[in-house]
C-alpha atoms as a PDB file:
ATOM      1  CA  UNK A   1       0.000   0.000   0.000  1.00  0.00           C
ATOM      2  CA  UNK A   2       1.407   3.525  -1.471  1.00  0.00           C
ATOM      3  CA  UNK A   3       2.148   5.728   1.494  1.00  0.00           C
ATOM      4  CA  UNK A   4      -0.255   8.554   2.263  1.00  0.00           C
ATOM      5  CA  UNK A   5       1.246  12.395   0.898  1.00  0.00           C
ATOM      6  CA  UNK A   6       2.786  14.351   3.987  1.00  0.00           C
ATOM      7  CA  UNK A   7       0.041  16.763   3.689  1.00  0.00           C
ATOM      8  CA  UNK A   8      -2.936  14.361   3.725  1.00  0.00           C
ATOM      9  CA  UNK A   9      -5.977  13.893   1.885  1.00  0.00           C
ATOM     10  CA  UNK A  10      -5.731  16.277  -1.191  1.00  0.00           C
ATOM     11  CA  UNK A  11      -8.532  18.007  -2.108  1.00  0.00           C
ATOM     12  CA  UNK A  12      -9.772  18.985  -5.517  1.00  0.00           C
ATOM     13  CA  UNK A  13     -11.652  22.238  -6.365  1.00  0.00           C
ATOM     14  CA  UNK A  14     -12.315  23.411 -10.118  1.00  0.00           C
ATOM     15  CA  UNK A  15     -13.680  26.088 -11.695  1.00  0.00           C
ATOM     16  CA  UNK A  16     -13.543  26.670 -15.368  1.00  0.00           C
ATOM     17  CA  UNK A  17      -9.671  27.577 -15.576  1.00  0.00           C
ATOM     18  CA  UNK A  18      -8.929  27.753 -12.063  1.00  0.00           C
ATOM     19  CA  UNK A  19      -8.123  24.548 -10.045  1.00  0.00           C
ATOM     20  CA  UNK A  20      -7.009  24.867  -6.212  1.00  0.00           C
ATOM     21  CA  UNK A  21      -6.041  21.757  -3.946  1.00  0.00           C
ATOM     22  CA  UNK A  22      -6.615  22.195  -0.372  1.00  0.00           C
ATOM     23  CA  UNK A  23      -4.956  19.704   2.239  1.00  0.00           C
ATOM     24  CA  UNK A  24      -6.473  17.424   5.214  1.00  0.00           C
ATOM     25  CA  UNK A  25      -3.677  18.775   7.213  1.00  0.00           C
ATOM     26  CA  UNK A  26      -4.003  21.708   8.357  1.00  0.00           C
ATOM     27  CA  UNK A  27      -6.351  22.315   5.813  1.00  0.00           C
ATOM     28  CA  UNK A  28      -3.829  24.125   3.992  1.00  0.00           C
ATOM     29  CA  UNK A  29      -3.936  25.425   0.639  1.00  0.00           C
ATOM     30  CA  UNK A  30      -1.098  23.747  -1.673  1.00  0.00           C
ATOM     31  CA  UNK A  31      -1.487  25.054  -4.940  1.00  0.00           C
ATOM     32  CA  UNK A  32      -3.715  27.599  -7.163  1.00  0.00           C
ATOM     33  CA  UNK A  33      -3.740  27.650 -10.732  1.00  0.00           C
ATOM     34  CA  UNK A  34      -5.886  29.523 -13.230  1.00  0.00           C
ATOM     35  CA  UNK A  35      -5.873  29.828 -16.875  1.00  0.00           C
ATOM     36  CA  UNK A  36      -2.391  27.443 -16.735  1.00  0.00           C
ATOM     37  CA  UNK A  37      -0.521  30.110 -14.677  1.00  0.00           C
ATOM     38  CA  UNK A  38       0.597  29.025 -11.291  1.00  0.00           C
ATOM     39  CA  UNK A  39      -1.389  31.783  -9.083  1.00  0.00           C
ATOM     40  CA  UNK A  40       0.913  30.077  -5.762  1.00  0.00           C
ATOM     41  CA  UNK A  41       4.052  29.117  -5.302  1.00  0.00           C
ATOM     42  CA  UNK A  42       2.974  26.495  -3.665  1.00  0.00           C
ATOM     43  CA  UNK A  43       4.333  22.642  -2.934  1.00  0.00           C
ATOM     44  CA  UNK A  44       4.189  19.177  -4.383  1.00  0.00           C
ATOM     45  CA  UNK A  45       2.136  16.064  -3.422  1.00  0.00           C
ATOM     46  CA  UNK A  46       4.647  14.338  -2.172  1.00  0.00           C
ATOM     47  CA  UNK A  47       6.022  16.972   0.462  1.00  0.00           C
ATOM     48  CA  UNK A  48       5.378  18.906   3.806  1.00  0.00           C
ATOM     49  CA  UNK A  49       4.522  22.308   4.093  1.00  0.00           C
ATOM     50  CA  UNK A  50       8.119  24.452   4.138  1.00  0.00           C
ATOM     51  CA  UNK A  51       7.937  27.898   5.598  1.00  0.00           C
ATOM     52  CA  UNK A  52       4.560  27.939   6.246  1.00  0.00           C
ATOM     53  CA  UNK A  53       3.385  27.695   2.650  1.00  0.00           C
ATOM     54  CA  UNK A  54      -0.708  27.899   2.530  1.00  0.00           C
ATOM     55  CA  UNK A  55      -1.304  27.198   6.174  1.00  0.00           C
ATOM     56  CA  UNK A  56      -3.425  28.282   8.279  1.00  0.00           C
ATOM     57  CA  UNK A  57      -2.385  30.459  11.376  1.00  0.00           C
ATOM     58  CA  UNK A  58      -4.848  29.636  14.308  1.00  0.00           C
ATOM     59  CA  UNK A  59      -5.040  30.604  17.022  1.00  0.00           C
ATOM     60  CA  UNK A  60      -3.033  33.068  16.682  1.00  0.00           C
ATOM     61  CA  UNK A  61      -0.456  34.251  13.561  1.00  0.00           C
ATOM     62  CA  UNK A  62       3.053  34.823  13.812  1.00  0.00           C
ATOM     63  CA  UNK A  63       4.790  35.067  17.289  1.00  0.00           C
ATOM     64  CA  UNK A  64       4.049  35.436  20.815  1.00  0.00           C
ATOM     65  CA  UNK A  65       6.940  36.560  22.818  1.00  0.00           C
ATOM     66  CA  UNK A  66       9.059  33.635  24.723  1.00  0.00           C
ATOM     67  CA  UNK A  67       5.625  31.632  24.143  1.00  0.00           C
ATOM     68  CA  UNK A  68       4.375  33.339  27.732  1.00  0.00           C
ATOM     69  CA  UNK A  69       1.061  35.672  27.818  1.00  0.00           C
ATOM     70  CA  UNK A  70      -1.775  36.078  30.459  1.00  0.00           C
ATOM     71  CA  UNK A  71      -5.410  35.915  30.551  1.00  0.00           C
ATOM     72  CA  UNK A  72      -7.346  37.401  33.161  1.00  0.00           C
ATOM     73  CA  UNK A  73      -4.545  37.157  35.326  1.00  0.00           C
ATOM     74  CA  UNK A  74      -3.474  33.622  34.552  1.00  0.00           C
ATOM     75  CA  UNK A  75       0.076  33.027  33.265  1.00  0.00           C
ATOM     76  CA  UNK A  76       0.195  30.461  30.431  1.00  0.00           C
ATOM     77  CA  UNK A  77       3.540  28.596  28.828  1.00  0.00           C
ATOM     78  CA  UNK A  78       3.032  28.002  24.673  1.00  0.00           C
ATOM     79  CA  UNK A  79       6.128  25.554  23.447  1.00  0.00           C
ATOM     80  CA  UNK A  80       8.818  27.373  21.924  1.00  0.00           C
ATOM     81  CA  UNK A  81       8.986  26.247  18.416  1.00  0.00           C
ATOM     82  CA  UNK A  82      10.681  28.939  16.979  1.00  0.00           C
ATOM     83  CA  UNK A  83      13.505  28.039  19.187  1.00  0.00           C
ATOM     84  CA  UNK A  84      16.564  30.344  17.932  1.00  0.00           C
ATOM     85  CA  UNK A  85      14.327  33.289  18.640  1.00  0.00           C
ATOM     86  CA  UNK A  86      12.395  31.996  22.024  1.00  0.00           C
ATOM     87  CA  UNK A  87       9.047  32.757  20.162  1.00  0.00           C
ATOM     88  CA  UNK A  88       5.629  29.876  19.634  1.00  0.00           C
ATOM     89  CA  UNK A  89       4.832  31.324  16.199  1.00  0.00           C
ATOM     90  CA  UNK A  90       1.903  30.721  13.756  1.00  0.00           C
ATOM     91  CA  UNK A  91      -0.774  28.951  16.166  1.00  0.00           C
ATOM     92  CA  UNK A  92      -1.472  25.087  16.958  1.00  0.00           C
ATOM     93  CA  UNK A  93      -3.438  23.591  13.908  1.00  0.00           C
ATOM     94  CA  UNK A  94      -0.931  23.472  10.887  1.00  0.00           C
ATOM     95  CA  UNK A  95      -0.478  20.232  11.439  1.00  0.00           C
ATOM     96  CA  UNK A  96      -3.502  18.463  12.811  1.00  0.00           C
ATOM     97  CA  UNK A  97      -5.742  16.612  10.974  1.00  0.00           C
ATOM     98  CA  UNK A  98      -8.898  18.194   9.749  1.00  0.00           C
ATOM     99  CA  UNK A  99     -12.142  16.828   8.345  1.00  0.00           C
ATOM    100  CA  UNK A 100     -14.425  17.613   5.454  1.00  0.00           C
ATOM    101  CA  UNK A 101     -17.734  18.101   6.443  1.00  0.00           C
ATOM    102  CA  UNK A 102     -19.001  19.513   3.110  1.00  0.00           C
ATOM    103  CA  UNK A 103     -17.356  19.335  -0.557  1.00  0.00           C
ATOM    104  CA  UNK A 104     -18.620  19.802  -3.789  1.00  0.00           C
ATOM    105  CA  UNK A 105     -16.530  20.712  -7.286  1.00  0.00           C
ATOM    106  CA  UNK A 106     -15.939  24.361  -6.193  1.00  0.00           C
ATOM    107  CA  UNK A 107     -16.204  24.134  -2.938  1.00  0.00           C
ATOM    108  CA  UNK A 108     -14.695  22.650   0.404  1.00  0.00           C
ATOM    109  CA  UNK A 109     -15.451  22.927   4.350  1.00  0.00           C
ATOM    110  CA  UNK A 110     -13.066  21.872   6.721  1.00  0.00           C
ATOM    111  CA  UNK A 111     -13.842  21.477  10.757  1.00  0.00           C
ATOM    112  CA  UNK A 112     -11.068  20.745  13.699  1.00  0.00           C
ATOM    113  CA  UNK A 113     -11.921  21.557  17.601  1.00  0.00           C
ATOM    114  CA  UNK A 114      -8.858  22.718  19.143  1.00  0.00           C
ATOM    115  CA  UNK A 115      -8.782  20.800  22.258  1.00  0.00           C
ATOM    116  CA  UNK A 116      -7.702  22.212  25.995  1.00  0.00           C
ATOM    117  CA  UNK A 117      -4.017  22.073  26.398  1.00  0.00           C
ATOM    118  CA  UNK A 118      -0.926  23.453  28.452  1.00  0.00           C
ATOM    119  CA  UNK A 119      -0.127  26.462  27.051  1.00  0.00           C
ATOM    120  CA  UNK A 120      -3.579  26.962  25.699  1.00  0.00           C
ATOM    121  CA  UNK A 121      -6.277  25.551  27.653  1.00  0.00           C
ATOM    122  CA  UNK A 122      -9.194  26.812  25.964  1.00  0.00           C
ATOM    123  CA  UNK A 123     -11.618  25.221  23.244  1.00  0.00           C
ATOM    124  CA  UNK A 124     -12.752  26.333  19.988  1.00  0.00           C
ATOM    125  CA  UNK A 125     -14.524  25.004  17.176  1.00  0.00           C
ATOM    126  CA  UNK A 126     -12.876  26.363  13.636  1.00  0.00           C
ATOM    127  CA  UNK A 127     -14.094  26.077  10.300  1.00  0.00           C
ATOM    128  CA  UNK A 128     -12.641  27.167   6.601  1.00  0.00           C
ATOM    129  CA  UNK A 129     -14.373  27.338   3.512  1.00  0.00           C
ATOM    130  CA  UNK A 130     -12.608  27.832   0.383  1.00  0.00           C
ATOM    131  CA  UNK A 131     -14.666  28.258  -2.883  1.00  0.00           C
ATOM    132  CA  UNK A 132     -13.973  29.632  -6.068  1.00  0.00           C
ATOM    133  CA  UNK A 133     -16.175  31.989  -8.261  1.00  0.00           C
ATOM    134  CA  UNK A 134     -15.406  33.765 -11.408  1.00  0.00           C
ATOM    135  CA  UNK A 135     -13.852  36.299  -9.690  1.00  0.00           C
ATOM    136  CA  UNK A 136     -11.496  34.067  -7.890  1.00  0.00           C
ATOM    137  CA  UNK A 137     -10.573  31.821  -4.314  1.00  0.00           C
ATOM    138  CA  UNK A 138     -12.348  33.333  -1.310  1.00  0.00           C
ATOM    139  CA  UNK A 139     -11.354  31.722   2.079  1.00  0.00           C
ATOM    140  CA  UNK A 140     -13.946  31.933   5.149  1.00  0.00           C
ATOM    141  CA  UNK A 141     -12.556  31.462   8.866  1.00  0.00           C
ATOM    142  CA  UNK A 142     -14.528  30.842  11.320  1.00  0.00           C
ATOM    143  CA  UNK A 143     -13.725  30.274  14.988  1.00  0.00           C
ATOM    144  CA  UNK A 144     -16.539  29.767  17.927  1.00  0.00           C
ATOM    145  CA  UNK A 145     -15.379  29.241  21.589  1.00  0.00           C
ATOM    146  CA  UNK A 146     -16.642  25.737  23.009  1.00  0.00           C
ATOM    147  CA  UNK A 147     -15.047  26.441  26.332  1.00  0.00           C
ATOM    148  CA  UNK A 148     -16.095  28.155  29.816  1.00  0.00           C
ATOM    149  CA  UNK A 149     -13.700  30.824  30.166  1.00  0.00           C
ATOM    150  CA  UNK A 150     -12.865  33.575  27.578  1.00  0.00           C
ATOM    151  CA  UNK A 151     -10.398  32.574  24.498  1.00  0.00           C
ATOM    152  CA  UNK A 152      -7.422  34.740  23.428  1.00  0.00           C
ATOM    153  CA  UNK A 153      -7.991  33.868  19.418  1.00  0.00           C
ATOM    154  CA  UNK A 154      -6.191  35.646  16.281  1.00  0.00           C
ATOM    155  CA  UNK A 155      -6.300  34.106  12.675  1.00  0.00           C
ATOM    156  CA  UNK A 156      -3.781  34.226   9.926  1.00  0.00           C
ATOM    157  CA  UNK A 157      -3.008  33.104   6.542  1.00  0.00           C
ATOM    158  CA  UNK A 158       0.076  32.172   4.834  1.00  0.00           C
ATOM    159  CA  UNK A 159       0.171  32.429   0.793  1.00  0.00           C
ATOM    160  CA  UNK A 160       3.037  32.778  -0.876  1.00  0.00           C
ATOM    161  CA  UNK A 161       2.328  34.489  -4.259  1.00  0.00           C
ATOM    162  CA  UNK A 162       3.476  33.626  -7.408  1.00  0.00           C
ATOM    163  CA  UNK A 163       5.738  36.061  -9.494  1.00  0.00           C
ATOM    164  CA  UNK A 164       7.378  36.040 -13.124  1.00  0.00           C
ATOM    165  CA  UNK A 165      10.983  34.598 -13.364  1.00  0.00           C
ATOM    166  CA  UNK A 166      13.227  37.485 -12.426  1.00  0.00           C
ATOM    167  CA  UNK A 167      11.516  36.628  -9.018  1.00  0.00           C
ATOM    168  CA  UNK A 168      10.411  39.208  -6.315  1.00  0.00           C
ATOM    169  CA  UNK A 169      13.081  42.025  -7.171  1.00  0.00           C
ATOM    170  CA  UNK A 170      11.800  42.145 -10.544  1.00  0.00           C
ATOM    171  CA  UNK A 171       7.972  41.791  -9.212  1.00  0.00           C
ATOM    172  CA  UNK A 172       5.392  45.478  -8.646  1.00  0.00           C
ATOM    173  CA  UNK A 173       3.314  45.394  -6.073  1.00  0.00           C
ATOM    174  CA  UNK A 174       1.066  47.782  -4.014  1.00  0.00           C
ATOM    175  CA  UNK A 175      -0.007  47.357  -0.669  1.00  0.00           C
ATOM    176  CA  UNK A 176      -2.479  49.828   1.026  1.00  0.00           C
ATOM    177  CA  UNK A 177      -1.078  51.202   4.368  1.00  0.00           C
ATOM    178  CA  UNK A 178      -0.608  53.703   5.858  1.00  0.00           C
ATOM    179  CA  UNK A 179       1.656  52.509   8.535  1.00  0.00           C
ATOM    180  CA  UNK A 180       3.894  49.627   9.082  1.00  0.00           C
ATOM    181  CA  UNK A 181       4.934  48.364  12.562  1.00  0.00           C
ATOM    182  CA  UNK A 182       9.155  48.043  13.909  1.00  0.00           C
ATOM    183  CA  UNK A 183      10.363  44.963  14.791  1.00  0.00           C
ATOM    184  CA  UNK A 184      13.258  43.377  17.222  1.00  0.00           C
ATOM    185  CA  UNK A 185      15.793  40.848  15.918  1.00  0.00           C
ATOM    186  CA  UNK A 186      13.286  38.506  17.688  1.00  0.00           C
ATOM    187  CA  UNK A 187      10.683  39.684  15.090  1.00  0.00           C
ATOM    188  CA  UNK A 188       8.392  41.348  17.701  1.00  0.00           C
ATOM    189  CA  UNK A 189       7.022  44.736  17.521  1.00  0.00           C
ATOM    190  CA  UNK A 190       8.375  47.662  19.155  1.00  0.00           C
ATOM    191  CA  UNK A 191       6.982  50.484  17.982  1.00  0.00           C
ATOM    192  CA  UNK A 192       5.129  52.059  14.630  1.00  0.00           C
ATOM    193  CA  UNK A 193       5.630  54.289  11.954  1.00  0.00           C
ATOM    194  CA  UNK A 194       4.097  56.207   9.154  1.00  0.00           C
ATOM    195  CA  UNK A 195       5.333  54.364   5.874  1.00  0.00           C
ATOM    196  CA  UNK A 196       5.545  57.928   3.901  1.00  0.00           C
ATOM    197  CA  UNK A 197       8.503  59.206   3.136  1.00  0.00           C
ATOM    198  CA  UNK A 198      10.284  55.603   3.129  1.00  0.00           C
ATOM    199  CA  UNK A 199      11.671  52.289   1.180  1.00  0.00           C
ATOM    200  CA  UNK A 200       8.571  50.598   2.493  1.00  0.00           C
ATOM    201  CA  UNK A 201       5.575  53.034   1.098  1.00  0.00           C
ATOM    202  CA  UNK A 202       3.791  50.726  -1.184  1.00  0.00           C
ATOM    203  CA  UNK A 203       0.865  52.507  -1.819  1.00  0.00           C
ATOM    204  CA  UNK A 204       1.337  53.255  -5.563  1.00  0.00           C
ATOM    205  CA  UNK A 205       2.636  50.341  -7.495  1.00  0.00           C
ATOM    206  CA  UNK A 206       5.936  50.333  -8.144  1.00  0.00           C
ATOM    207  CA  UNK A 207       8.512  47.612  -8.257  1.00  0.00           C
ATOM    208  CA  UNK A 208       9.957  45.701  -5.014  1.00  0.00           C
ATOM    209  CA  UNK A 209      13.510  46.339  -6.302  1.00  0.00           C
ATOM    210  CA  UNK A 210      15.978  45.007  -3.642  1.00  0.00           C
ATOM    211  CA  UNK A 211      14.082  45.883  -0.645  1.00  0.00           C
ATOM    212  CA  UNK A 212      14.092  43.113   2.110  1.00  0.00           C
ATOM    213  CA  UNK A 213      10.474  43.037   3.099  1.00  0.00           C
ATOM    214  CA  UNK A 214       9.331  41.239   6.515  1.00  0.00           C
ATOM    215  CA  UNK A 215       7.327  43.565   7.197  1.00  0.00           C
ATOM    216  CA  UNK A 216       3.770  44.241   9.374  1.00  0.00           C
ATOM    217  CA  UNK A 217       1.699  46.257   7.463  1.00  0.00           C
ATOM    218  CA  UNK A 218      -1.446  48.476   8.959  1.00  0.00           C
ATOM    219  CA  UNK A 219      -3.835  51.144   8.717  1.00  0.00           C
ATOM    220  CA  UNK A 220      -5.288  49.758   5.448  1.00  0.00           C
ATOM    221  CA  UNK A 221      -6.797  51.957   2.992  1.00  0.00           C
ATOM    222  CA  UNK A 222     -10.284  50.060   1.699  1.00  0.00           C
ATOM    223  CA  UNK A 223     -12.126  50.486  -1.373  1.00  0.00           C
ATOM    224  CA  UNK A 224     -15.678  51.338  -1.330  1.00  0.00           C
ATOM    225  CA  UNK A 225     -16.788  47.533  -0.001  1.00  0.00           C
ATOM    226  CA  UNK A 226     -14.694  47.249   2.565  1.00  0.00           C
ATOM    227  CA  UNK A 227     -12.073  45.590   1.111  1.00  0.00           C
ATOM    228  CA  UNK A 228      -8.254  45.905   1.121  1.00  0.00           C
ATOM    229  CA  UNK A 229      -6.147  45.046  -1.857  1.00  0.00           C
ATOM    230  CA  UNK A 230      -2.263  44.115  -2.106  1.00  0.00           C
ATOM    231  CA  UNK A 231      -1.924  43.984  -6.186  1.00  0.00           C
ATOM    232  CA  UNK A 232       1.355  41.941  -7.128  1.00  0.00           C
ATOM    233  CA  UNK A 233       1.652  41.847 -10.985  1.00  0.00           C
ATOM    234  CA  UNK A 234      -1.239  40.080 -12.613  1.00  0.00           C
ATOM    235  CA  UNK A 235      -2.779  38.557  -8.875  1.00  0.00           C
ATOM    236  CA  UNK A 236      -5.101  40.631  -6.302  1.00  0.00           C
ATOM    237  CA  UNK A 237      -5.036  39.463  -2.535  1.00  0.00           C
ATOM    238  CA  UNK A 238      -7.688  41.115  -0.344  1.00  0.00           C
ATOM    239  CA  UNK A 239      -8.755  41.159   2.875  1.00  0.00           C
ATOM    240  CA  UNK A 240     -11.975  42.105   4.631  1.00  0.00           C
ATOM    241  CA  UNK A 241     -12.285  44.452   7.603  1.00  0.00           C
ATOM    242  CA  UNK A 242     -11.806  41.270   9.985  1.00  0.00           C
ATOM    243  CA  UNK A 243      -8.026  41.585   8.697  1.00  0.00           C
ATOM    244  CA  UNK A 244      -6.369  44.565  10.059  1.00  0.00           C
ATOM    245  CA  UNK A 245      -2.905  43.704   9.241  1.00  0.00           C
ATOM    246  CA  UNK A 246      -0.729  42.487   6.313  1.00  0.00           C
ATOM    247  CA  UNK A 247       2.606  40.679   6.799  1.00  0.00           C
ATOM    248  CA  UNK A 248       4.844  41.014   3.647  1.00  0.00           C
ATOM    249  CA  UNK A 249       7.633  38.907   3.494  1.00  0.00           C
ATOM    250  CA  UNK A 250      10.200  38.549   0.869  1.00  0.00           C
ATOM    251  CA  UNK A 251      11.801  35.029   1.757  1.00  0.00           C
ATOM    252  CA  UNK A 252      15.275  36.124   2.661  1.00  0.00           C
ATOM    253  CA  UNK A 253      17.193  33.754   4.136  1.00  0.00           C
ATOM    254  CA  UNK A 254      15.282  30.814   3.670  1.00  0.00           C
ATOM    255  CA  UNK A 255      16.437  29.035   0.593  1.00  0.00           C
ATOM    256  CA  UNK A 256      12.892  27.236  -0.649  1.00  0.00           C
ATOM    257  CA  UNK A 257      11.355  30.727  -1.063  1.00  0.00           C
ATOM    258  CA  UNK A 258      14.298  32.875  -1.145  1.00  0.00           C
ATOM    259  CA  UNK A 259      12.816  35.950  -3.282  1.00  0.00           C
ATOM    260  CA  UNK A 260      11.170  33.350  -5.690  1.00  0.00           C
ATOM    261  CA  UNK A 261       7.628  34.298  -4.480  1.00  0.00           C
ATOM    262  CA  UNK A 262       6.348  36.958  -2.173  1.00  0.00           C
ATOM    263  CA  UNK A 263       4.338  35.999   1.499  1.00  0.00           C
ATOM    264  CA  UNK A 264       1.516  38.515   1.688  1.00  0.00           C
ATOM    265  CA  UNK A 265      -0.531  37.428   4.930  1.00  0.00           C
ATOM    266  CA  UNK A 266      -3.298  38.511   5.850  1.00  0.00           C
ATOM    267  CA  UNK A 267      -3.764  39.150   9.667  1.00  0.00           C
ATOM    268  CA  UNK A 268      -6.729  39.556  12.266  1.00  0.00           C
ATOM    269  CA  UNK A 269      -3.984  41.306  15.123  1.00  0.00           C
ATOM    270  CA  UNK A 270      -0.467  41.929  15.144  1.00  0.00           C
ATOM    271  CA  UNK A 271       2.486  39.717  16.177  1.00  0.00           C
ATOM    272  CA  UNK A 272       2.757  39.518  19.619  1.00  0.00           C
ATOM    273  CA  UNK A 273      -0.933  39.989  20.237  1.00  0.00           C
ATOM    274  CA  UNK A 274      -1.306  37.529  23.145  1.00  0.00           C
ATOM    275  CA  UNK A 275       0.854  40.109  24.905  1.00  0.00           C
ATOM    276  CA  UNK A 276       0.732  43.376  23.722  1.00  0.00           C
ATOM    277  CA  UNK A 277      -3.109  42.809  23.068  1.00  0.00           C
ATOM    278  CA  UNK A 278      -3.226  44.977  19.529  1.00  0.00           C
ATOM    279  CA  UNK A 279      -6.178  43.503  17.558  1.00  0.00           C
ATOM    280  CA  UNK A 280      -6.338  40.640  19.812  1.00  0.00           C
ATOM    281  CA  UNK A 281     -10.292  38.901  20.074  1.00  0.00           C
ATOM    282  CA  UNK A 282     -11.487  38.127  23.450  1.00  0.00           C
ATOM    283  CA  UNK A 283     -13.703  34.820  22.272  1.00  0.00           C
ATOM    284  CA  UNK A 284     -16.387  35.558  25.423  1.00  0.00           C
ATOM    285  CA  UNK A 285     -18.034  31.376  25.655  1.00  0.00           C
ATOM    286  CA  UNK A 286     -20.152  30.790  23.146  1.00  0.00           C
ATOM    287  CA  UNK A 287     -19.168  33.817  20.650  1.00  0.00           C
ATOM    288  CA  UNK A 288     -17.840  33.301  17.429  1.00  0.00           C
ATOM    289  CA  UNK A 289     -15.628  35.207  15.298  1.00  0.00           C
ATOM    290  CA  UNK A 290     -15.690  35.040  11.534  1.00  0.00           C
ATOM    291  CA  UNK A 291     -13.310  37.090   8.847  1.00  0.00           C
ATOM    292  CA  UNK A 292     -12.743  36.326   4.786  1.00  0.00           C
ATOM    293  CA  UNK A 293      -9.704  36.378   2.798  1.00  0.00           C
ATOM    294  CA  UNK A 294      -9.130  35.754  -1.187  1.00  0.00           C
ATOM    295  CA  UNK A 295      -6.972  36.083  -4.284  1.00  0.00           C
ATOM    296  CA  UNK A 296      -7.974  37.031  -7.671  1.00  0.00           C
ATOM    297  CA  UNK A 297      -5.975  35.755 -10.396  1.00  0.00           C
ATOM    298  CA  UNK A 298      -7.354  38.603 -12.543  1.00  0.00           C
ATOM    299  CA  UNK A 299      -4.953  41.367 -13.837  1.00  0.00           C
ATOM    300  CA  UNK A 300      -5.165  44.353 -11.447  1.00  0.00           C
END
């Protein structure tokens, strides 16, 4: 019997041109084509998740300072798995198994419960939808607290973005903020500032150039329906006004997406939410919390 793929079950979704496979693990999304043009730089069958490719970010997205927060004045421990900067980054669920509960050519819902455990002893029910349309992938996360006590909860998402062959330095993109936040060597937030005036004002197109981007992005400008839009080259990502914050991230350093591709990830709260409590959700019991994410493939 053929082994099962790292990423588990691999799920199918079609739409005209467009194809997307979503995983069982993490219920991930490996790969978006449309119109025979890679829309991700995603990963093969046969292969884990590197650098967060596709995953989901839940219950919270990218770090939490030495993995130690409070809640209503109770300390809690996370693991440290981003060990050579004492940070738990990027949540609990990338690699647990999740089920379909509802699937049909264009469309896919996954369920997990996130069971009690040290570090995070709270309970939540969470649920992703992707479908495609004509206008694209939209993504649906959903997150309801099962527990007693209030839930410290923040979602994420981690695309990588496709780009022509001269790779990201060759790429144009626009990203609509107003202000990105400053970051330690430990990647956590220390401060703000206005992005006019410097390397890392995006808000007209122009091209990414050299610029080493790992970056926080905030204060979003939104079109008329709420939605913000990062344009890179001939693919939209937007975010509605669940996602206040856009990490951009160029790759540098690690040598599977090293400036091939570009992250753009959209963000419910900041890094180091659990701590510093910017755009953190308080899941009272009971409550749910709900935001929605997609890419067009359509020129911008």
């Amino acid at each position: 019997m053929a082994a099962p793929p790292p990423s588990g079950e691999q799920i199918e979704l079609t739409l005209g041109d467009q194809r997307v496979v979503v995983t069982s693990v993490g219920a991930g999304l490996r790969a978006y084509s449309a119109a025979d043009r890679d829309v991700l730089d995603g990963y093969p069958a046969d292969a884990m998740a590197t650098s967060g490719r596709g995953q989901l970010l839940l219950p919270w997205p990218n770090r939490i300072q030495d993995g130690s927060y409070e809640v209503d004045g109770r300390r809690h421990q996370l693991p440290l798995n981003e060990p050579e900067r004492e940070n738990a980054i990027h949540g609990l669920v990338r690699w647990s198994s999740w089920t379909v509960v509802e699937h049909a050519a264009d469309r896919v819902v996954l369920r997990h419960v996130l069971h009690p455990q040290p570090g995070y002893p709270f309970m939540l029910e969470l649920q992703v939808e992707y479908g495609l349309t004509a206008a694209g992938l939209t993504v649906v996360v959903s997150a309801t607290n099962l527990g007693a006590e209030v839930a410290p909860y923040g979602a994420g998402a981690h695309p990588y973005l496709a780009v022509g062959a001269g790779g990201a330095d060759e790429a144009s993109l626009r990203v609509p903020a107003r202000t990105v936040l400053q970051a330690d060597k430990r990647g956590i937030p220390v401060g703000s500032k206005l992005v006019e005036g410097t390397e890392l004002d995006f808000r007209e197109q122009r091209p990414i150039g050299s610029a080493q981007l790992d970056h926080c992005f905030t204060d979003l400008d939104r079109d008329d329906d709420g939605l913000a839009r990062v344009h890179l080259d001939g693919t939209t990502l937007w975010a509605d006004e669940g996602y206040r914050y856009l990490m951009v991230f160029t790759g540098d350093g690690l040598p599977d997406v090293n400036r091939r591709s570009l992250a753009v990830e959209p963000m419910t709260c900041a890094p180091n939410a659990f701590r510093s409590g910017e755009g953190l959700t308080r899941l009272e019991p009971g409550q749910a919390h709900r935001a929605t994410w997609g890419i067009s493939a359509l020129p911008a």
